[in-house]
PDB file of N, CA and C in Angstrom:
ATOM      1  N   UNK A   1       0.817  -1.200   0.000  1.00  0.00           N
ATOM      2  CA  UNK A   1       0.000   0.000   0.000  1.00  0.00           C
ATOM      3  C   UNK A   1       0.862   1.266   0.000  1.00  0.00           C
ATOM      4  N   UNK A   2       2.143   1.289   0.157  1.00  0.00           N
ATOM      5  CA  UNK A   2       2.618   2.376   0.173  1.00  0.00           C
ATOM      6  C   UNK A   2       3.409   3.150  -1.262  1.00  0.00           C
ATOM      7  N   UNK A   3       3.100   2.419  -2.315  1.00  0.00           N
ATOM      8  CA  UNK A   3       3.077   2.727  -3.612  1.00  0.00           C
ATOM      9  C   UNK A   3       1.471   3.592  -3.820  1.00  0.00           C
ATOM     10  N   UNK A   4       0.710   2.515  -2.962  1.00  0.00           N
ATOM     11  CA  UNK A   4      -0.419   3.730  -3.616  1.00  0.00           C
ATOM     12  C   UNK A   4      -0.901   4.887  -2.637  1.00  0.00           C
ATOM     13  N   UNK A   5       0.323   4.802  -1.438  1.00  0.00           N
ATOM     14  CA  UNK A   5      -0.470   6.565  -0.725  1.00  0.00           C
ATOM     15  C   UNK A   5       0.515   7.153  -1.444  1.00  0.00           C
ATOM     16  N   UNK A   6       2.146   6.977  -2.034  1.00  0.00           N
ATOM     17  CA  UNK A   6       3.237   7.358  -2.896  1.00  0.00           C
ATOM     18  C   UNK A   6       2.367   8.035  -3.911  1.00  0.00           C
ATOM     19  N   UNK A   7       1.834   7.263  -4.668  1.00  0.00           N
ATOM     20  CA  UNK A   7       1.159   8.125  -6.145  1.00  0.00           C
ATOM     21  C   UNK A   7       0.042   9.032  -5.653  1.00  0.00           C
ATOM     22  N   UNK A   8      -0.691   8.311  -4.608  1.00  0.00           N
ATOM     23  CA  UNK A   8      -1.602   9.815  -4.227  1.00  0.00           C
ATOM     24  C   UNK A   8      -0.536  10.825  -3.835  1.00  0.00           C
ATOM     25  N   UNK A   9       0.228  11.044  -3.215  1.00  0.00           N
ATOM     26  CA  UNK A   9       1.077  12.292  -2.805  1.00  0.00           C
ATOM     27  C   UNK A   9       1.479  12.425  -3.855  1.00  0.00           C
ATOM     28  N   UNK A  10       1.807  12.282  -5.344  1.00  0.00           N
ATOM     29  CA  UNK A  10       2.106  12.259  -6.339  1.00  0.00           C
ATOM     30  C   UNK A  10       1.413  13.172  -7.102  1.00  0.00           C
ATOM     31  N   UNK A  11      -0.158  12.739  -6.891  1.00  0.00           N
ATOM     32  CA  UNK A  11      -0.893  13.911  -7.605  1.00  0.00           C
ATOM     33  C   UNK A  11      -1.458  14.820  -6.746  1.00  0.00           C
ATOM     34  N   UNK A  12      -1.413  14.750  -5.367  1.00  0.00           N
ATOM     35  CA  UNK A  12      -1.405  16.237  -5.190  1.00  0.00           C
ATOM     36  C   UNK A  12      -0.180  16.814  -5.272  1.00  0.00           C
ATOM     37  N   UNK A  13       0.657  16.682  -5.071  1.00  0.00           N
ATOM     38  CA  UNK A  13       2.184  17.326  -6.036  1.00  0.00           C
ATOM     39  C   UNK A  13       2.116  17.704  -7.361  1.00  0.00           C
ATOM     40  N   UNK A  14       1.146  16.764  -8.017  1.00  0.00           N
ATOM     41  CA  UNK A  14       0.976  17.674  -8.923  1.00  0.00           C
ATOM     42  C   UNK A  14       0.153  19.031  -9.471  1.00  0.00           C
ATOM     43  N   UNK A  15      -0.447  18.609  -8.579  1.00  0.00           N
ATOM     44  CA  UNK A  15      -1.418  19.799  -8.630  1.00  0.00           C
ATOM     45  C   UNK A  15      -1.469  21.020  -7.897  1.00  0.00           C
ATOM     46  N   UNK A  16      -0.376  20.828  -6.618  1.00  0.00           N
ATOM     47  CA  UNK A  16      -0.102  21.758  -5.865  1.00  0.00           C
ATOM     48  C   UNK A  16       1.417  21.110  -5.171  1.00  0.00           C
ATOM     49  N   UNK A  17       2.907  22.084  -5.620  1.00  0.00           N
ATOM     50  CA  UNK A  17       4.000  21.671  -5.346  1.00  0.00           C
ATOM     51  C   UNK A  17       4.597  21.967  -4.022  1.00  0.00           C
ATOM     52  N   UNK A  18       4.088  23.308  -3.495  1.00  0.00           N
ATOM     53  CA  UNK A  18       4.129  23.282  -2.356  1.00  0.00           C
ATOM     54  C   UNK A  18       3.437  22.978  -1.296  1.00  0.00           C
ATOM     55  N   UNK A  19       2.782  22.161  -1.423  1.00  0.00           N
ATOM     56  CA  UNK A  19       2.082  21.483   0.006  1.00  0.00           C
ATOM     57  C   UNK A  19       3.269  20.916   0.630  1.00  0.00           C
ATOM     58  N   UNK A  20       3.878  21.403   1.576  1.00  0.00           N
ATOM     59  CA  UNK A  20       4.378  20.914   2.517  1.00  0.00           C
ATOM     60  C   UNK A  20       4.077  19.279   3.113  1.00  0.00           C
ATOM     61  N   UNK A  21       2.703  19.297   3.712  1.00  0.00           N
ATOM     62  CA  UNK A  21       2.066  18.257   4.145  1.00  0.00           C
ATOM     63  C   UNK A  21       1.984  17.180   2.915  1.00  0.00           C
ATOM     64  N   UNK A  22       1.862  17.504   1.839  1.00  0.00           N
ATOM     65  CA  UNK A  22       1.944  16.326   0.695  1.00  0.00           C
ATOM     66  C   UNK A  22       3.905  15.744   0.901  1.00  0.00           C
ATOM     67  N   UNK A  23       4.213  16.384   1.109  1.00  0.00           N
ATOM     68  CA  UNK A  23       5.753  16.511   1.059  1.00  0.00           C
ATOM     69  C   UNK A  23       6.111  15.565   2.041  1.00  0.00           C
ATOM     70  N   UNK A  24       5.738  15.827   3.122  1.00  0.00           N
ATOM     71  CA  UNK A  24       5.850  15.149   4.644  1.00  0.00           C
ATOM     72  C   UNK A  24       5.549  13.635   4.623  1.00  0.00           C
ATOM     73  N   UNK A  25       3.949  13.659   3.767  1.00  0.00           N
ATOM     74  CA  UNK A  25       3.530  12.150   3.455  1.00  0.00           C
ATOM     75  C   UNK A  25       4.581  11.579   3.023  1.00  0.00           C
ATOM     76  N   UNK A  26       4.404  12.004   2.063  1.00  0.00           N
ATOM     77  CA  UNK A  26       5.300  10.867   0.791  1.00  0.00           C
ATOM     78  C   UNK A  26       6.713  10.907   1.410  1.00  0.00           C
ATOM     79  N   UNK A  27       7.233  11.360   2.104  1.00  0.00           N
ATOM     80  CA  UNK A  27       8.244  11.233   2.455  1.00  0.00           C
ATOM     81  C   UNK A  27       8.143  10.298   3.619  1.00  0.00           C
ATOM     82  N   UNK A  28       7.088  10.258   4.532  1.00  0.00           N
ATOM     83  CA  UNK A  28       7.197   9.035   5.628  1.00  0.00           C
ATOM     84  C   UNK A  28       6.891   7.639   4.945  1.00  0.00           C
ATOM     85  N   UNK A  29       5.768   7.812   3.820  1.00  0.00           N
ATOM     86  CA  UNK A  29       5.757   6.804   3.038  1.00  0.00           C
ATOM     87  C   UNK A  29       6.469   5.888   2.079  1.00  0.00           C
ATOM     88  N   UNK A  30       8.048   6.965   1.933  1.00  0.00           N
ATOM     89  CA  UNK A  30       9.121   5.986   1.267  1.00  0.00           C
ATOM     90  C   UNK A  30       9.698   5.720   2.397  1.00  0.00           C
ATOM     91  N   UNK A  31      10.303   6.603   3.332  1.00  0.00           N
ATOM     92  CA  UNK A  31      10.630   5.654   4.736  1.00  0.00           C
ATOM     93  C   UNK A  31      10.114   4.320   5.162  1.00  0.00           C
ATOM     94  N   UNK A  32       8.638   4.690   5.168  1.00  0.00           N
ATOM     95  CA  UNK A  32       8.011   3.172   5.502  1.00  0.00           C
ATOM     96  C   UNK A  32       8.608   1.848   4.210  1.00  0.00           C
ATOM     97  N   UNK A  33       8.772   2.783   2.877  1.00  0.00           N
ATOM     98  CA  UNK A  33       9.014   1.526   2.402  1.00  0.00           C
ATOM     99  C   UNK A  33      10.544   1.100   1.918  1.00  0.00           C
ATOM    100  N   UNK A  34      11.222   1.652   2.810  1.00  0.00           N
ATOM    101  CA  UNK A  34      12.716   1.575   3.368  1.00  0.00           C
ATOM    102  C   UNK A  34      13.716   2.781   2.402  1.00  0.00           C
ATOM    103  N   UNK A  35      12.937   3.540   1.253  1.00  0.00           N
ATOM    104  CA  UNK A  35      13.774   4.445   0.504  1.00  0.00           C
ATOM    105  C   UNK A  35      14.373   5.723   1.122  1.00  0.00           C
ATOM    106  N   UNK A  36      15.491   5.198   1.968  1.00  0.00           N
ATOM    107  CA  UNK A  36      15.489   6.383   2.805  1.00  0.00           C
ATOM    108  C   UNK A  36      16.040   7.778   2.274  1.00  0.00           C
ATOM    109  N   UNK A  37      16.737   7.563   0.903  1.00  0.00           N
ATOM    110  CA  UNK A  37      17.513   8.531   0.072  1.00  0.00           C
ATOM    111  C   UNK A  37      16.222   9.381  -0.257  1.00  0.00           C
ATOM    112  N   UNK A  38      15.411   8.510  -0.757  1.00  0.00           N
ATOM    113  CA  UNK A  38      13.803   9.690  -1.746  1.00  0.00           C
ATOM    114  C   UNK A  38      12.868  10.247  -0.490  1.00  0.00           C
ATOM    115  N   UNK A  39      12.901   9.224   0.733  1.00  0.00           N
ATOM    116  CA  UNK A  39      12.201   9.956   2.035  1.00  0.00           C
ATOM    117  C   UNK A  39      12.993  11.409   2.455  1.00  0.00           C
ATOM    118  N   UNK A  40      14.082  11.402   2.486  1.00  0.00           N
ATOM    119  CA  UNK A  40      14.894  12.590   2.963  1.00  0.00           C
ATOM    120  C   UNK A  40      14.478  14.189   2.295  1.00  0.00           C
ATOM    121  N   UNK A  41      14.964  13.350   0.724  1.00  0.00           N
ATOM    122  CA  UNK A  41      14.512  14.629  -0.429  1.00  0.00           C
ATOM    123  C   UNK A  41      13.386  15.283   0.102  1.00  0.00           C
ATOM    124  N   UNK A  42      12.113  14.398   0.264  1.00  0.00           N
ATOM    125  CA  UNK A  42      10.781  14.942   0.368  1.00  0.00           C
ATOM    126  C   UNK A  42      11.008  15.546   2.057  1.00  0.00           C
ATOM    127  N   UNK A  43      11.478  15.057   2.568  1.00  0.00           N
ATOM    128  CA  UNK A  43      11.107  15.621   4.133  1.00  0.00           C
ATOM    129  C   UNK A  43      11.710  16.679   3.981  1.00  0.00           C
ATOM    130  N   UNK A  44      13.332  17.370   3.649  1.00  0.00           N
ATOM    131  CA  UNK A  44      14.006  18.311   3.297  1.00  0.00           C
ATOM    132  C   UNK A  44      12.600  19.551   2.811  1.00  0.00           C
ATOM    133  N   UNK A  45      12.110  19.313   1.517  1.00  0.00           N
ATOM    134  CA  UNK A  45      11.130  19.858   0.881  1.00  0.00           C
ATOM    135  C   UNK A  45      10.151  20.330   1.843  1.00  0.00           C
ATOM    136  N   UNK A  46       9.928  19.628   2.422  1.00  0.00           N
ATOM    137  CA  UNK A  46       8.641  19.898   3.423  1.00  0.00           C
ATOM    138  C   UNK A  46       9.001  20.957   4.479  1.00  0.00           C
ATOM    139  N   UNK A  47      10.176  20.509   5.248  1.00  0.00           N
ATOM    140  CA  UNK A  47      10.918  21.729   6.045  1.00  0.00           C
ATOM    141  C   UNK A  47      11.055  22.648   5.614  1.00  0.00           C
ATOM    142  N   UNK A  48      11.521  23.188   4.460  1.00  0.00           N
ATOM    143  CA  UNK A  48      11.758  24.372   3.855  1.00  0.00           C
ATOM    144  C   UNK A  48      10.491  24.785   3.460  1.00  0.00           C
ATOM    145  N   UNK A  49       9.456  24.246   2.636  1.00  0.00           N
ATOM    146  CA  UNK A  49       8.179  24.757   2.633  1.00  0.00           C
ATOM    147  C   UNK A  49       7.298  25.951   3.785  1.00  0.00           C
ATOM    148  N   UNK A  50       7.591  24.513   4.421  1.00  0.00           N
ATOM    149  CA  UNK A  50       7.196  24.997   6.126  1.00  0.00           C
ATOM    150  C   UNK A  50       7.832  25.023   7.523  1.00  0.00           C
ATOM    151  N   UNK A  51       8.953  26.079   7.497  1.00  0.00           N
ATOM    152  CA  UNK A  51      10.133  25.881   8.693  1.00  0.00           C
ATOM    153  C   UNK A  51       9.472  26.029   9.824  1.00  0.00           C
ATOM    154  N   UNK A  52       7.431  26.235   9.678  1.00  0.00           N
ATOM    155  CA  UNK A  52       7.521  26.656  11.314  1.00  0.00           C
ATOM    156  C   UNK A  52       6.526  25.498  11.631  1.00  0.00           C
ATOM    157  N   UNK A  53       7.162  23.718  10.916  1.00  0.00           N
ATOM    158  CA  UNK A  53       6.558  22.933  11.368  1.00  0.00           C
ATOM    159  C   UNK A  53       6.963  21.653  12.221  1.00  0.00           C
ATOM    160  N   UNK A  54       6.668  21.593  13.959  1.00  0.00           N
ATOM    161  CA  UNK A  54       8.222  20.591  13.949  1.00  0.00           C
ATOM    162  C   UNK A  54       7.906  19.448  13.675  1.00  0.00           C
ATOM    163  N   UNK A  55       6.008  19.082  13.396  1.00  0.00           N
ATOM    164  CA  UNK A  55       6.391  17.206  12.928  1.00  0.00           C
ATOM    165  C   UNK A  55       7.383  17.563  11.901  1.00  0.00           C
ATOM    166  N   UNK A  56       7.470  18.484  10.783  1.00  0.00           N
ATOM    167  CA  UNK A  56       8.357  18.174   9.479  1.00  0.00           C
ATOM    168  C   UNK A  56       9.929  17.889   9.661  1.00  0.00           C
ATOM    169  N   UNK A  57      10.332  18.716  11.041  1.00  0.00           N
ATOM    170  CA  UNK A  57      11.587  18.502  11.530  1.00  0.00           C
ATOM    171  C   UNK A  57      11.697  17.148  12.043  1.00  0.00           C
ATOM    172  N   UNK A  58      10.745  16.672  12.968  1.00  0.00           N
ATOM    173  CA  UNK A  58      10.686  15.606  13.721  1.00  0.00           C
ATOM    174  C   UNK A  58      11.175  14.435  12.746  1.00  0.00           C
ATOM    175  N   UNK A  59      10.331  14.358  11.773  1.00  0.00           N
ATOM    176  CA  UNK A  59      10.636  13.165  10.891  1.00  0.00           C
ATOM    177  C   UNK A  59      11.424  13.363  10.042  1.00  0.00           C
ATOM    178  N   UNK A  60      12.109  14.425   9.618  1.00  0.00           N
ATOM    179  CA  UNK A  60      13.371  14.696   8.748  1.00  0.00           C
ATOM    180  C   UNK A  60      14.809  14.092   9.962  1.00  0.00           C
ATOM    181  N   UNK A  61      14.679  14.282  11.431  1.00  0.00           N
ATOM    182  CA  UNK A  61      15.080  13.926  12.233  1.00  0.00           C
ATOM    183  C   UNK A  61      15.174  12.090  12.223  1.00  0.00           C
ATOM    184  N   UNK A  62      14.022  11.541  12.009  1.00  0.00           N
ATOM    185  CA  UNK A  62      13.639  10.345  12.335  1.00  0.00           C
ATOM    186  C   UNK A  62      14.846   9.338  11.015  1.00  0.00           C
ATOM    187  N   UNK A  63      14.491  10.067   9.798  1.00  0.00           N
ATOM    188  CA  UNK A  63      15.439   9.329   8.331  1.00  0.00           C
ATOM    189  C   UNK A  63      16.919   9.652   8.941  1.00  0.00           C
ATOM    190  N   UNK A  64      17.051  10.368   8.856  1.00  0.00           N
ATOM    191  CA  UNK A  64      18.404  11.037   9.395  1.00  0.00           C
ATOM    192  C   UNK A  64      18.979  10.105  10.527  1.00  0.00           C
ATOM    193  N   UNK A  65      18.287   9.826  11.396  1.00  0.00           N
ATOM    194  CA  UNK A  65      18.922   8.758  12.581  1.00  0.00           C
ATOM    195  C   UNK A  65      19.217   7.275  11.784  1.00  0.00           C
ATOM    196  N   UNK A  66      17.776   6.781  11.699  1.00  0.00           N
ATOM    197  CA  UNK A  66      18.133   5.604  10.828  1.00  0.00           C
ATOM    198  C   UNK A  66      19.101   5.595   9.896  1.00  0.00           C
ATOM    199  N   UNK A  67      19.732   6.458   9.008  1.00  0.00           N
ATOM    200  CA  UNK A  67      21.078   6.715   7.913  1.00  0.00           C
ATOM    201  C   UNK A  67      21.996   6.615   8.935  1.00  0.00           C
ATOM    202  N   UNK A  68      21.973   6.719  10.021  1.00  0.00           N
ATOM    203  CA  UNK A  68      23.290   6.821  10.653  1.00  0.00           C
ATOM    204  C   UNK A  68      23.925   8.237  11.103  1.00  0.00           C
ATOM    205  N   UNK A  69      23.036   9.460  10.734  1.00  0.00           N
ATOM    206  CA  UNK A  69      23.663  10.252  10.785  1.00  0.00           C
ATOM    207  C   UNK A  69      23.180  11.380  12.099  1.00  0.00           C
ATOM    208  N   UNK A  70      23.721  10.840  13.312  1.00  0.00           N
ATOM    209  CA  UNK A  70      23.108  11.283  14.868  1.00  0.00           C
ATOM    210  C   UNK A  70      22.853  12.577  15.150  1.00  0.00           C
ATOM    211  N   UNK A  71      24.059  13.242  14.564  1.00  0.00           N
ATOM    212  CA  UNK A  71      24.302  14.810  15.245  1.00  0.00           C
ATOM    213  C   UNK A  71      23.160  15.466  14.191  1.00  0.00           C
ATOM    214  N   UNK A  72      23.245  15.054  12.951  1.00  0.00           N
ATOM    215  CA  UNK A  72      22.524  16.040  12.162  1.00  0.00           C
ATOM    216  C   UNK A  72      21.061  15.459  12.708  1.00  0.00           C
ATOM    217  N   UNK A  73      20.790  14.348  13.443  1.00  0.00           N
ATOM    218  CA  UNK A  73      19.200  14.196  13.524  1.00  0.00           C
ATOM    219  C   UNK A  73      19.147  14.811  14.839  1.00  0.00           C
ATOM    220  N   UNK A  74      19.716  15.021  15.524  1.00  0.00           N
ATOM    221  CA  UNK A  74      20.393  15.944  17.182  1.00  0.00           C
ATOM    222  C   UNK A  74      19.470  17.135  16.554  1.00  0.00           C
ATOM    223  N   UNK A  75      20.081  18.074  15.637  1.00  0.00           N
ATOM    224  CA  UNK A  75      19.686  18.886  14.881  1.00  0.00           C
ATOM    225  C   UNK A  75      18.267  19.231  14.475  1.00  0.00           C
ATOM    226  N   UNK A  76      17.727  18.397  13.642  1.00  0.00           N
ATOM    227  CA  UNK A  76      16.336  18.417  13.550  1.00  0.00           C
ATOM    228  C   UNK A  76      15.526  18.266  14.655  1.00  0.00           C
ATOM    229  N   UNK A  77      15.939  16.824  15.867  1.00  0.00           N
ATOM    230  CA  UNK A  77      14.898  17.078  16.986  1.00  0.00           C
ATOM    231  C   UNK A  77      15.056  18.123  17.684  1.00  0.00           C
ATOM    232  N   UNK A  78      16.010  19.031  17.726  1.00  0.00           N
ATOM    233  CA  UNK A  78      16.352  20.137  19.017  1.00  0.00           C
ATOM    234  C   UNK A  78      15.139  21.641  17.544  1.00  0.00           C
ATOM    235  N   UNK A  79      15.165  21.268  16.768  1.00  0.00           N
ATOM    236  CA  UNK A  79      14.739  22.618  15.955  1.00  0.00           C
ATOM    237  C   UNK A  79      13.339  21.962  15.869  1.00  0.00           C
ATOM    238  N   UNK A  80      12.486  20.524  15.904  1.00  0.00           N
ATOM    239  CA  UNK A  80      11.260  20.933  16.479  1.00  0.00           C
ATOM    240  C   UNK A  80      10.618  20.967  17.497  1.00  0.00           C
ATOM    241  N   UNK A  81      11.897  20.791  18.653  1.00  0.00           N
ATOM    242  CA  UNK A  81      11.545  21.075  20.312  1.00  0.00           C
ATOM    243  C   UNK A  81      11.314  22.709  20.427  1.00  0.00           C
ATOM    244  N   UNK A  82      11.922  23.332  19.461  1.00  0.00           N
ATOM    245  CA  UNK A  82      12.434  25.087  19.520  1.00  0.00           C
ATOM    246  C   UNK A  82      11.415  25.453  19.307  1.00  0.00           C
ATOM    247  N   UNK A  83      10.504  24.595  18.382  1.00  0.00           N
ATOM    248  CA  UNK A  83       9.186  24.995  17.654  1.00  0.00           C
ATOM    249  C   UNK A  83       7.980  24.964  18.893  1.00  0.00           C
ATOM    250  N   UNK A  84       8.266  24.004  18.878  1.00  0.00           N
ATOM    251  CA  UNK A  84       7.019  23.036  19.819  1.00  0.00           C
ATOM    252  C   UNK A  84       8.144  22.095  21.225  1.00  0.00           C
ATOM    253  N   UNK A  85       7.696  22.869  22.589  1.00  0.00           N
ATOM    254  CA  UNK A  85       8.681  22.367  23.303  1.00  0.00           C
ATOM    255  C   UNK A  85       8.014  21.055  24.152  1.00  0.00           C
ATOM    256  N   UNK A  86       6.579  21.240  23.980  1.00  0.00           N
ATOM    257  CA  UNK A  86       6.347  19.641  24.124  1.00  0.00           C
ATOM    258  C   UNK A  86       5.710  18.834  23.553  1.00  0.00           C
ATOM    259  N   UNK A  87       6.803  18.877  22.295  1.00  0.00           N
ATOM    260  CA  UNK A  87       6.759  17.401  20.967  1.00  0.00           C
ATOM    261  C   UNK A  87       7.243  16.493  22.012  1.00  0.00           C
ATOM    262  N   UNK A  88       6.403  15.293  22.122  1.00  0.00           N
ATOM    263  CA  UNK A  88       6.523  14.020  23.090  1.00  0.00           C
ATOM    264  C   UNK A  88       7.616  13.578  22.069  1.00  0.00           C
ATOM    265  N   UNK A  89       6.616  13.031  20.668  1.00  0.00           N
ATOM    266  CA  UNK A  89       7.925  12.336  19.559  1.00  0.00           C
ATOM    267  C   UNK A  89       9.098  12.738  19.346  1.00  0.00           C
ATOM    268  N   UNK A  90       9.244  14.303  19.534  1.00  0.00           N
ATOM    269  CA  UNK A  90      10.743  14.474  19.294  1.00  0.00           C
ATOM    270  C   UNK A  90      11.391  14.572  20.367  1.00  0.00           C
ATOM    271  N   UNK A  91      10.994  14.751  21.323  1.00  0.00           N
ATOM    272  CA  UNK A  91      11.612  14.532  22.525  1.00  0.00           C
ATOM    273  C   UNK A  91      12.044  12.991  22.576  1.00  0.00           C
ATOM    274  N   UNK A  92      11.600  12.012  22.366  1.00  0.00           N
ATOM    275  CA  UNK A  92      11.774  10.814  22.584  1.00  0.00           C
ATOM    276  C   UNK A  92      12.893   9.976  21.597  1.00  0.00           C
ATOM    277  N   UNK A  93      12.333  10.926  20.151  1.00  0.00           N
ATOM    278  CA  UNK A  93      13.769  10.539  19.499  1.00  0.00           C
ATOM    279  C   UNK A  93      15.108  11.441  19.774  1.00  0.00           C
ATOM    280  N   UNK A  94      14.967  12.133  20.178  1.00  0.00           N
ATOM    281  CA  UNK A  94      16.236  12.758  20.648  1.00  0.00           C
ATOM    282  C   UNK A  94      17.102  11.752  21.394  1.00  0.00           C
ATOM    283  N   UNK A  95      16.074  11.449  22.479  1.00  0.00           N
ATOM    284  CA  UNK A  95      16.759  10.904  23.587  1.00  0.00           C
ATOM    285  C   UNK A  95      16.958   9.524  23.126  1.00  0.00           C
ATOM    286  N   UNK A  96      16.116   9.198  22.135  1.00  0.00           N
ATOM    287  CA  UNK A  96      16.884   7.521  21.554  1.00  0.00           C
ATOM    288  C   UNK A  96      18.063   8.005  21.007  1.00  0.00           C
ATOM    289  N   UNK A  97      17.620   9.599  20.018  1.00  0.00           N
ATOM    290  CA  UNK A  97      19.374   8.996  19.145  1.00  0.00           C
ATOM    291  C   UNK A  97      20.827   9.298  20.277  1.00  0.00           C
ATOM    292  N   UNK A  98      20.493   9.930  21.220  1.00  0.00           N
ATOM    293  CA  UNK A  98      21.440  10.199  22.326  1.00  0.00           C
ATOM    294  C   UNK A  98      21.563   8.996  22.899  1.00  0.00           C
ATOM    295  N   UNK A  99      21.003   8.124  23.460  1.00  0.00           N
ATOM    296  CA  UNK A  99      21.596   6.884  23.341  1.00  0.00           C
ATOM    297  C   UNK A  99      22.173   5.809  22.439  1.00  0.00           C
ATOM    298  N   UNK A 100      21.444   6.198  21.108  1.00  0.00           N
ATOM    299  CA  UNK A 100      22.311   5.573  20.489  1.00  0.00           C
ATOM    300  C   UNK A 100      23.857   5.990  20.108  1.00  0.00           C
ATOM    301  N   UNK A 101      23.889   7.148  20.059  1.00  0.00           N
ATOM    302  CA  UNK A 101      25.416   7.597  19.980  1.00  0.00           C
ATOM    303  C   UNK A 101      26.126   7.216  21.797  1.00  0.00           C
ATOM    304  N   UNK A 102      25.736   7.354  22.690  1.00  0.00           N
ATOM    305  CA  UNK A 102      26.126   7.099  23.512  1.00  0.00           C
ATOM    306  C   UNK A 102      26.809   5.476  23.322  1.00  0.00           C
ATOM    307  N   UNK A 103      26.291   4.684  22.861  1.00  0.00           N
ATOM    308  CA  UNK A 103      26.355   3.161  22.565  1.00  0.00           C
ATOM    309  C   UNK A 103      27.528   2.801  21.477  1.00  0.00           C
ATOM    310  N   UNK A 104      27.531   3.876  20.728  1.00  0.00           N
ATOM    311  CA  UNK A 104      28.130   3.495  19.612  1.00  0.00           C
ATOM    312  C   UNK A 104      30.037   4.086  20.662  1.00  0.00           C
ATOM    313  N   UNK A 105      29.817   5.143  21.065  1.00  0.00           N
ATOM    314  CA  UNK A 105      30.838   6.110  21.794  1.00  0.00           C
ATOM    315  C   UNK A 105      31.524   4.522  22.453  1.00  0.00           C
ATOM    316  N   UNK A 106      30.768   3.916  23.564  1.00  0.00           N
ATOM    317  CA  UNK A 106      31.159   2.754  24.254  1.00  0.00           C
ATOM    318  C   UNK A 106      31.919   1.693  23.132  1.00  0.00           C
ATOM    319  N   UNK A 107      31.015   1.575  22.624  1.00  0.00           N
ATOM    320  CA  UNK A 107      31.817   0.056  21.854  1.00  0.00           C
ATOM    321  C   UNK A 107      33.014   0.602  20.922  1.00  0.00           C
ATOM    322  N   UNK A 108      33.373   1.897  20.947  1.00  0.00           N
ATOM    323  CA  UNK A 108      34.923   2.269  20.679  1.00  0.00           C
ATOM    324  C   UNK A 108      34.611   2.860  19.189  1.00  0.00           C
ATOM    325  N   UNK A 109      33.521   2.886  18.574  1.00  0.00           N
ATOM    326  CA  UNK A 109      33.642   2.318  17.259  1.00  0.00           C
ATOM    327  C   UNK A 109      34.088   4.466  16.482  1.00  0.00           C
ATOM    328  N   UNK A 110      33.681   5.057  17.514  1.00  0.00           N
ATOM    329  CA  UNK A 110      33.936   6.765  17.501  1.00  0.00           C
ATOM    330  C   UNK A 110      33.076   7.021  15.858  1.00  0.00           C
ATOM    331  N   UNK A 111      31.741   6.560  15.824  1.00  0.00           N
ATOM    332  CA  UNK A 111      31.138   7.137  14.709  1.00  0.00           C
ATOM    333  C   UNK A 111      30.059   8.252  15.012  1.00  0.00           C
ATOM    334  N   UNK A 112      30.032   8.743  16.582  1.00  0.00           N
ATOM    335  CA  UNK A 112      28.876   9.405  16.804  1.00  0.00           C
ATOM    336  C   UNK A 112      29.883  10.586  16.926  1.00  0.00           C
TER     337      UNK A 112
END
């Protein structure tokens, strides 16, 4: 099913490019279906659309952890805590990806 909420966010993209919120979809919707390179693009899109939104940060945050890349998802959850200071979700991924760099710090491996 996530090919076909993909093509619905598809045509409202087409019909309207800045919807943010079309942006946001389709972007959790290639996440869900593991494309995390084409989820990013769209979440990126969506943030900039709409910088004063923090689910859009939250889940630009969320791809970003899963890639591996901690500090920059550090980044996104602290900018939609700034927004919204009690986002439960981004509060919670924060504090996962802070443990996960904490974890990674331990086992020596120095990628956080």
């Amino acid at each position: 099913r996530h090919d076909e909420a993909i093509a619905c966010f598809d045509k409202v993209l087409g019909l309207n490019a800045s919807d943010s919120e079309a942006w946001n979809g389709k972007g959790m919707a290639l996440a869900d279906k593991g494309d995390l390179s084409g989820s990013l693009v769209c979440l990126q899109m969506a943030s900039k659309l709409d910088p004063l939104n923090p689910g859009a940060w939250n889940n630009e945050g969320v791809v970003l952890r899963e890639q591996g890349k901690y500090q920059e998802a550090l980044e996104r959850f602290d900018k939609a805590l700034l927004l919204d200071p009690n986002n439960q979700a981004a509060q919670t991924n924060r504090n996962n990806t802070l443990q996960d760099m904490n974890r990674i710090v331990q086992l020596g491996t120095g990628r956080a």
